[in-house]
Protein backbone atom coordinates (compact mmCIF):
# COMPACT_ATOMS: atom_id res chain seq x y z
CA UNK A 1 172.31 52.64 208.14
CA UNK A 2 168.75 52.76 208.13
CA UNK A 3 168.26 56.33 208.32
CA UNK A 4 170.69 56.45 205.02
CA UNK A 5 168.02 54.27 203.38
CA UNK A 6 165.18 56.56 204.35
CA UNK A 7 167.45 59.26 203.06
CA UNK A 8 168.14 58.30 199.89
CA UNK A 9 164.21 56.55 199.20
CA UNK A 10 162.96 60.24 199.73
CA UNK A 11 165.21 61.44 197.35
CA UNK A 12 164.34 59.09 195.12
CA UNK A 13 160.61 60.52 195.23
CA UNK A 14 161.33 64.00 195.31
CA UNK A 15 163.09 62.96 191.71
CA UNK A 16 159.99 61.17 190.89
CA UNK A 17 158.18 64.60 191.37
CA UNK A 18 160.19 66.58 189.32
CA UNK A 19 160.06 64.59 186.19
CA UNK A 20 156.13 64.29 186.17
CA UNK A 21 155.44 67.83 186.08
CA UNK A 22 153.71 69.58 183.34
CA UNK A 23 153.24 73.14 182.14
CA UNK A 24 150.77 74.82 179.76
CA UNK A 25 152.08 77.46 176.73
CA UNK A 26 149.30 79.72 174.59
CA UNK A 27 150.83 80.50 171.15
CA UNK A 28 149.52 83.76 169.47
CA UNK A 29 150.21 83.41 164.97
CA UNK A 30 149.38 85.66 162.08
CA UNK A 31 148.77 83.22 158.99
CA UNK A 32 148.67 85.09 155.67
CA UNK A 33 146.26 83.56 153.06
CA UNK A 34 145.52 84.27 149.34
CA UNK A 35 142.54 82.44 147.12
CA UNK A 36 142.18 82.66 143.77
CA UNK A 37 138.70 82.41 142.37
CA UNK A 38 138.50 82.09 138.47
CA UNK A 39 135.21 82.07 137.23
CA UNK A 40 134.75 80.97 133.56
CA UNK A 41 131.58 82.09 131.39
CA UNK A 42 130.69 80.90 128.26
CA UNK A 43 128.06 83.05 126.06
CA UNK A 44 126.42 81.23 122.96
CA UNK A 45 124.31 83.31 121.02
CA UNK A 46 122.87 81.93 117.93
CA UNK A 47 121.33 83.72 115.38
CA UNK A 48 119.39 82.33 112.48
CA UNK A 49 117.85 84.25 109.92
CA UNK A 50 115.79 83.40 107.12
CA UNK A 51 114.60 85.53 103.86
CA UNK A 52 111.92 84.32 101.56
CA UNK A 53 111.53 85.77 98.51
CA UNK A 54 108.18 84.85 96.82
CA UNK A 55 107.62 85.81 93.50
CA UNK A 56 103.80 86.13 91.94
CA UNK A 57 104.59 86.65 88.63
CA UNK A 58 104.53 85.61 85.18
CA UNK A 59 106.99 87.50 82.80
CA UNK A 60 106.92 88.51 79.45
CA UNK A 61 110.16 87.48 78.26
CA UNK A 62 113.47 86.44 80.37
CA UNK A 63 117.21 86.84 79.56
CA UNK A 64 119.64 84.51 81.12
CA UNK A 65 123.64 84.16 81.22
CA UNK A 66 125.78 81.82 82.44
CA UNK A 67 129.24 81.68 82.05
CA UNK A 68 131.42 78.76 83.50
CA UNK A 69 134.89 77.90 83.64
CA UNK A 70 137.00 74.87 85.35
CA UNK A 71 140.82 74.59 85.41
CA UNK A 72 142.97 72.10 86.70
CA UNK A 73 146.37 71.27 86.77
CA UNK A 74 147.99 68.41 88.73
CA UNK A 75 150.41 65.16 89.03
CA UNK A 76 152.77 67.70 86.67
CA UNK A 77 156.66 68.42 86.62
CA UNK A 78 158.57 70.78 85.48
CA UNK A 79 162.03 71.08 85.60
CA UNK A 80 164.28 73.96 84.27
CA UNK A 81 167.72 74.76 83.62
CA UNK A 82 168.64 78.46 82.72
CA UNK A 83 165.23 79.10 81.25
CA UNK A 84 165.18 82.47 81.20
CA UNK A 85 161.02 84.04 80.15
CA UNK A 86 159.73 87.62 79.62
CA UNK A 87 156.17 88.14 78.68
CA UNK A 88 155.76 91.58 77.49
CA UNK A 89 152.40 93.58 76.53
CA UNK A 90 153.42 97.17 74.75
CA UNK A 91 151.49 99.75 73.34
CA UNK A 92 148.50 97.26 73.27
CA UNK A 93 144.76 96.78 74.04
CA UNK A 94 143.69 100.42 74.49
CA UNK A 95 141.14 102.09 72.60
CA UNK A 96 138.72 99.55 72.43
CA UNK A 97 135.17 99.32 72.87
CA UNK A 98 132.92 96.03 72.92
CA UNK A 99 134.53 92.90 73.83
CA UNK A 100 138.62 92.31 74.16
CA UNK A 101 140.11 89.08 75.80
CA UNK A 102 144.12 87.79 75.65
CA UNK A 103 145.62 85.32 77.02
CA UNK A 104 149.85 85.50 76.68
CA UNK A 105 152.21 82.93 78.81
CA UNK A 106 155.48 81.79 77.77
CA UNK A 107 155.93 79.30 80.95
CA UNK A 108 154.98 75.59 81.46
CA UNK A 109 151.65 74.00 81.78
CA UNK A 110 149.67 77.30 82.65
CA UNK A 111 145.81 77.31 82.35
CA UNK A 112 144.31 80.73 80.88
CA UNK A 113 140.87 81.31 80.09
CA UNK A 114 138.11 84.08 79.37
CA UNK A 115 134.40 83.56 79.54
CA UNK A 116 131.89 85.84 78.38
CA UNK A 117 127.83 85.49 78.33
CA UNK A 118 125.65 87.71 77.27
CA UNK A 119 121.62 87.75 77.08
CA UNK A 120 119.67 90.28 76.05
CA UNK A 121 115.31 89.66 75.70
CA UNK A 122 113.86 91.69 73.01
CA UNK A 123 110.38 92.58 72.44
CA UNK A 124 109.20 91.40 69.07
CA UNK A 125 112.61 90.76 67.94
CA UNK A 126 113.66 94.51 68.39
CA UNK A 127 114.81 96.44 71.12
CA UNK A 128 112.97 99.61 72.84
CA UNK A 129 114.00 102.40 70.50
CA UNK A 130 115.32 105.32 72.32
CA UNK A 131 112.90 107.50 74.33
CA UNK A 132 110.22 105.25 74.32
CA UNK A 133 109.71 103.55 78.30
CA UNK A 134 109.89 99.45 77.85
CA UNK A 135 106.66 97.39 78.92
CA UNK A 136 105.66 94.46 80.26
CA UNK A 137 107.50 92.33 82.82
CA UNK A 138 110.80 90.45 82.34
CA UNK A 139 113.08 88.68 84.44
CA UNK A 140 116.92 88.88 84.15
CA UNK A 141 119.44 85.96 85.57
CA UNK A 142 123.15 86.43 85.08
CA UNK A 143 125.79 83.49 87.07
CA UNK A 144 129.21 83.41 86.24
CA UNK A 145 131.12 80.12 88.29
CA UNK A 146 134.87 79.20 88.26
CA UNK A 147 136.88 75.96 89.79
CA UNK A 148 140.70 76.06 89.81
CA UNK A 149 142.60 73.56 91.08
CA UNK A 150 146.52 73.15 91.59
CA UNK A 151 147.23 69.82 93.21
CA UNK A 152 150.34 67.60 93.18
CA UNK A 153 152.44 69.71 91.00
CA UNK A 154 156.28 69.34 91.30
CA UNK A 155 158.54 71.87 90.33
CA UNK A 156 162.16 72.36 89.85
CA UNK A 157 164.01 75.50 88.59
CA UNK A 158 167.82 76.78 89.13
CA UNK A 159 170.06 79.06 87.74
CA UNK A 160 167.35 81.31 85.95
CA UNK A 161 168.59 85.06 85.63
CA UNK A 162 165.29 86.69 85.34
CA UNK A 163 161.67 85.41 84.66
CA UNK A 164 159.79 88.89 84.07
CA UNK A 165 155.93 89.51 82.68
CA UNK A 166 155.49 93.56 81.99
CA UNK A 167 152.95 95.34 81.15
CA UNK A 168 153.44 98.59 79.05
CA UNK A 169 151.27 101.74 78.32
CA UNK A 170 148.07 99.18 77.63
CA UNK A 171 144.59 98.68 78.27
CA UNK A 172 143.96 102.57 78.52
CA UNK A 173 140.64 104.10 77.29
CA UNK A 174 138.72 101.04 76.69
CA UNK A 175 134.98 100.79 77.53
CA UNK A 176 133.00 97.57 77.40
CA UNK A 177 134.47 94.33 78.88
CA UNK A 178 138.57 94.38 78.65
CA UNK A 179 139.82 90.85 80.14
CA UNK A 180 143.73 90.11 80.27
CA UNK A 181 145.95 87.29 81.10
CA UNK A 182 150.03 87.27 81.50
CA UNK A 183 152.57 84.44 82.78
CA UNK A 184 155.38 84.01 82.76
CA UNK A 185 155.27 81.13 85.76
CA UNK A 186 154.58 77.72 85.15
CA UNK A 187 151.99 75.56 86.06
CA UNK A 188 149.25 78.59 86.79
CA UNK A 189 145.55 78.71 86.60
CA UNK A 190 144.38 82.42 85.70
CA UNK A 191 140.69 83.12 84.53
CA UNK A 192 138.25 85.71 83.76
CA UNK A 193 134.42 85.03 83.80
CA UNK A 194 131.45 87.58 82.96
CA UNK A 195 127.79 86.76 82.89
CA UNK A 196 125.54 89.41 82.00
CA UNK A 197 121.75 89.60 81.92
CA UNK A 198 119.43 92.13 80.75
CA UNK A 199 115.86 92.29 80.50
CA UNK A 200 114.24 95.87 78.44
CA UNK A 201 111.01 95.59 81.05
CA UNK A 202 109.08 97.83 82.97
CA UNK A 203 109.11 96.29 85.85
CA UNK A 204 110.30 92.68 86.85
CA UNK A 205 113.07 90.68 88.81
CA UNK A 206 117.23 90.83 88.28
CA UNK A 207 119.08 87.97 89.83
CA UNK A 208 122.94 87.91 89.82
CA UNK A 209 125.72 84.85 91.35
CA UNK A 210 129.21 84.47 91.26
CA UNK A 211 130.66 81.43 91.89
CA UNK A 212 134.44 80.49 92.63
CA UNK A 213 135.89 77.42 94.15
CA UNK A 214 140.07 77.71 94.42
CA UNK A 215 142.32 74.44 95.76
CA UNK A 216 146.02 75.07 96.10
CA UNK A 217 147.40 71.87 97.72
CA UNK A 218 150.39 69.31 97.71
CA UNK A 219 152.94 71.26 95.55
CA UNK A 220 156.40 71.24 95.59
CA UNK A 221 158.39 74.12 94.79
CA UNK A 222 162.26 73.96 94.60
CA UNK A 223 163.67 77.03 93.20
CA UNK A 224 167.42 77.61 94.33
CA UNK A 225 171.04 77.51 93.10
CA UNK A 226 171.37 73.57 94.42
CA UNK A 227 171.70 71.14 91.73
CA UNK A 228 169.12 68.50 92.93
CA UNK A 229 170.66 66.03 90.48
CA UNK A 230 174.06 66.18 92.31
CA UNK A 231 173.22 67.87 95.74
CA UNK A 232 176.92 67.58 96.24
CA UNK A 233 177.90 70.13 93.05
CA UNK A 234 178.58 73.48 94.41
CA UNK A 235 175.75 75.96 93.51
CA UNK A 236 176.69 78.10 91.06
CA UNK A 237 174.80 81.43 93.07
CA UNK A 238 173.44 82.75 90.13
CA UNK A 239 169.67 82.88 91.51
CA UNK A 240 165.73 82.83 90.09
CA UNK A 241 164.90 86.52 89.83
CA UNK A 242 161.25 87.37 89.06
CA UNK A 243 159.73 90.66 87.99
CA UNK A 244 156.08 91.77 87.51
CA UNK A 245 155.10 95.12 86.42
CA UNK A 246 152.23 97.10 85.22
CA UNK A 247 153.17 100.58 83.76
CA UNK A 248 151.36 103.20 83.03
CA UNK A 249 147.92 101.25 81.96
CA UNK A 250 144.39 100.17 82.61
CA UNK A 251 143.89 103.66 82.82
CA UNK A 252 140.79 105.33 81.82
CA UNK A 253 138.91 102.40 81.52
CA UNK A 254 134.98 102.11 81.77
CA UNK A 255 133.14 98.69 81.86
CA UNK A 256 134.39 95.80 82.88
CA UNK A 257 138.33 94.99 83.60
CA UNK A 258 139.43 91.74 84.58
CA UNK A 259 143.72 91.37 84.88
CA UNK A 260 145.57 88.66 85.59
CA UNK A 261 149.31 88.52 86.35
CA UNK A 262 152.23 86.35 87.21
CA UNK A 263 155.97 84.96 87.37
CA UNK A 264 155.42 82.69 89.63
CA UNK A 265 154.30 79.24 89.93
CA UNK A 266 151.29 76.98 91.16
CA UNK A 267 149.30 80.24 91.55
CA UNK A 268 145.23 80.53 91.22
CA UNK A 269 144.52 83.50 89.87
CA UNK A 270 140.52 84.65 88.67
CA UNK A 271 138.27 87.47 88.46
CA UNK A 272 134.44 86.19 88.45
CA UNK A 273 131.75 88.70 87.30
CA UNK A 274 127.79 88.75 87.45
CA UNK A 275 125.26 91.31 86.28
CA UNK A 276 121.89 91.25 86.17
CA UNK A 277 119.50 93.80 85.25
CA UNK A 278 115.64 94.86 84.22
CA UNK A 279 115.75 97.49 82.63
CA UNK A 280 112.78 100.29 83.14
CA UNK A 281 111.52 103.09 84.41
CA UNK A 282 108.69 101.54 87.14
CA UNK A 283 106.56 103.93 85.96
């Protein structure tokens, strides 16, 4: 019995043994890695540059034009019902020489306008006559400035068949200034400024600005078959057809041309012009 003891204690131990034993492992891995750098530059280069233009001199005589026109048209409605327009211009305008301005609209609350300024300085109340060089020193400002503003306008059009504004074999052979305006919209601004500035000098200083400001903002425009009395009618699909055409004109044409054309609506429309001019030979 007591060798069974002994037996079974050093059994016991050599278990004891086993269990406590440790081991050691060296693990070999490939890791794969990928960075990104971004690198983010920013360049400011700032470039100021400033012209004086000092001018010693007292002139002779001066000629100066300005021409100025503002147009505005806002807080307006216009509703239409089968209102069917055509402007037309045929055979017309051509020919001329000098000074020729129209204005033709058969819409709703359009603005049209035509501006001309001209200044001329004369020595002794006459001009050079021809082949003799002018004298003396003059100075010659021209500025022609516009503002047109559409704001706020509401407009409501359905079942219109055709709105057209055409322009026909006109404005050919003209020289001089030849300024034209055509709607057949509604609620337009269309304009057409010249400023012109001459001075008969030998030598002197020409100065010439246009000027135009245009604000198109907060209209509503509801053209479509919908009856926006009774949104529940059925539309009747008829449609708002516009045309604009120019045919066979402003041809041939020397000077100055200003057009201005339109079916639409809440449109800015404006041709701004500035010359300025001594007149001499700088001998």
């Amino acid at each position: 019995m007591k060798k069974f003891l002994l037996a079974s204690t050093a059994a016991v131990g050599a278990l004891t043994l086993v269990s406590a034993a440790q081991a050691e492992f060296t693990v070999l891995a490939t890791i794969d890695k990928e960075k990104i750098v971004t690198v983010t530059e920013t360049i400011t280069v700032a470039k100021v540059v400033d012209i004086d233009a000092d001018v010693i001199s007292l002139p002779d005589k001066a000629a100066e034009a300005l021409a100025l026109i503002n147009q505005e048209n806002f807080d307006n409605q216009a509703c239409t019902n089968c209102a069917e327009k055509t402007d037309f211009m045929n055979d017309s305008f051509s020919g001329n020489s000098g000074i020729v301005t129209w204005n033709q609209s058969s819409g709703n609350m359009n603005n049209q306008g035509n501006a001309v300024a001209v200044s001329v300085d004369f020595t002794g109340g006459t001009a050079p006559p021809p082949g003799v060089d002018p004298e003396g020193t003059g100075f010659a400002e021209a500025q022609s400035h516009g503002e047109q503003r559409t704001e706020n306008n509401t407009i409501e059009s359905v079942n219109i068949i055709f709105r057209d504004a055409f322009m026909n074999n006109s404005g050919n052979n003209n020289s001089g200034i030849l300024l034209l305006n055509q709607s057949a919209g509604n609620i337009n601004n269309q304009a057409n400024s010249v400023a012109i500035a001459v001075a008969f000098a030998d030598e002197g200083v020409a100065l010439a600005e246009s000027d135009l400001g245009q604000w198109t903002t907060g209209n509503t425009i509801l053209e479509s078959d919908i009856n926006f009395e009774d949104p529940e009618m059925a539309p009747v699909f008829v449609g708002i057809n516009k045309t604009v055409e120019i045919n066979n004109s402003l041809n041939g044409t020397t000077g100055v041309l200003g057009v201005n054309q339109t079916a639409g609506n809440a449109s800015n429309q404006g041709n701004f012009f500035s010359i300025a001019s001594v007149a001499g030979t700088g001998s």
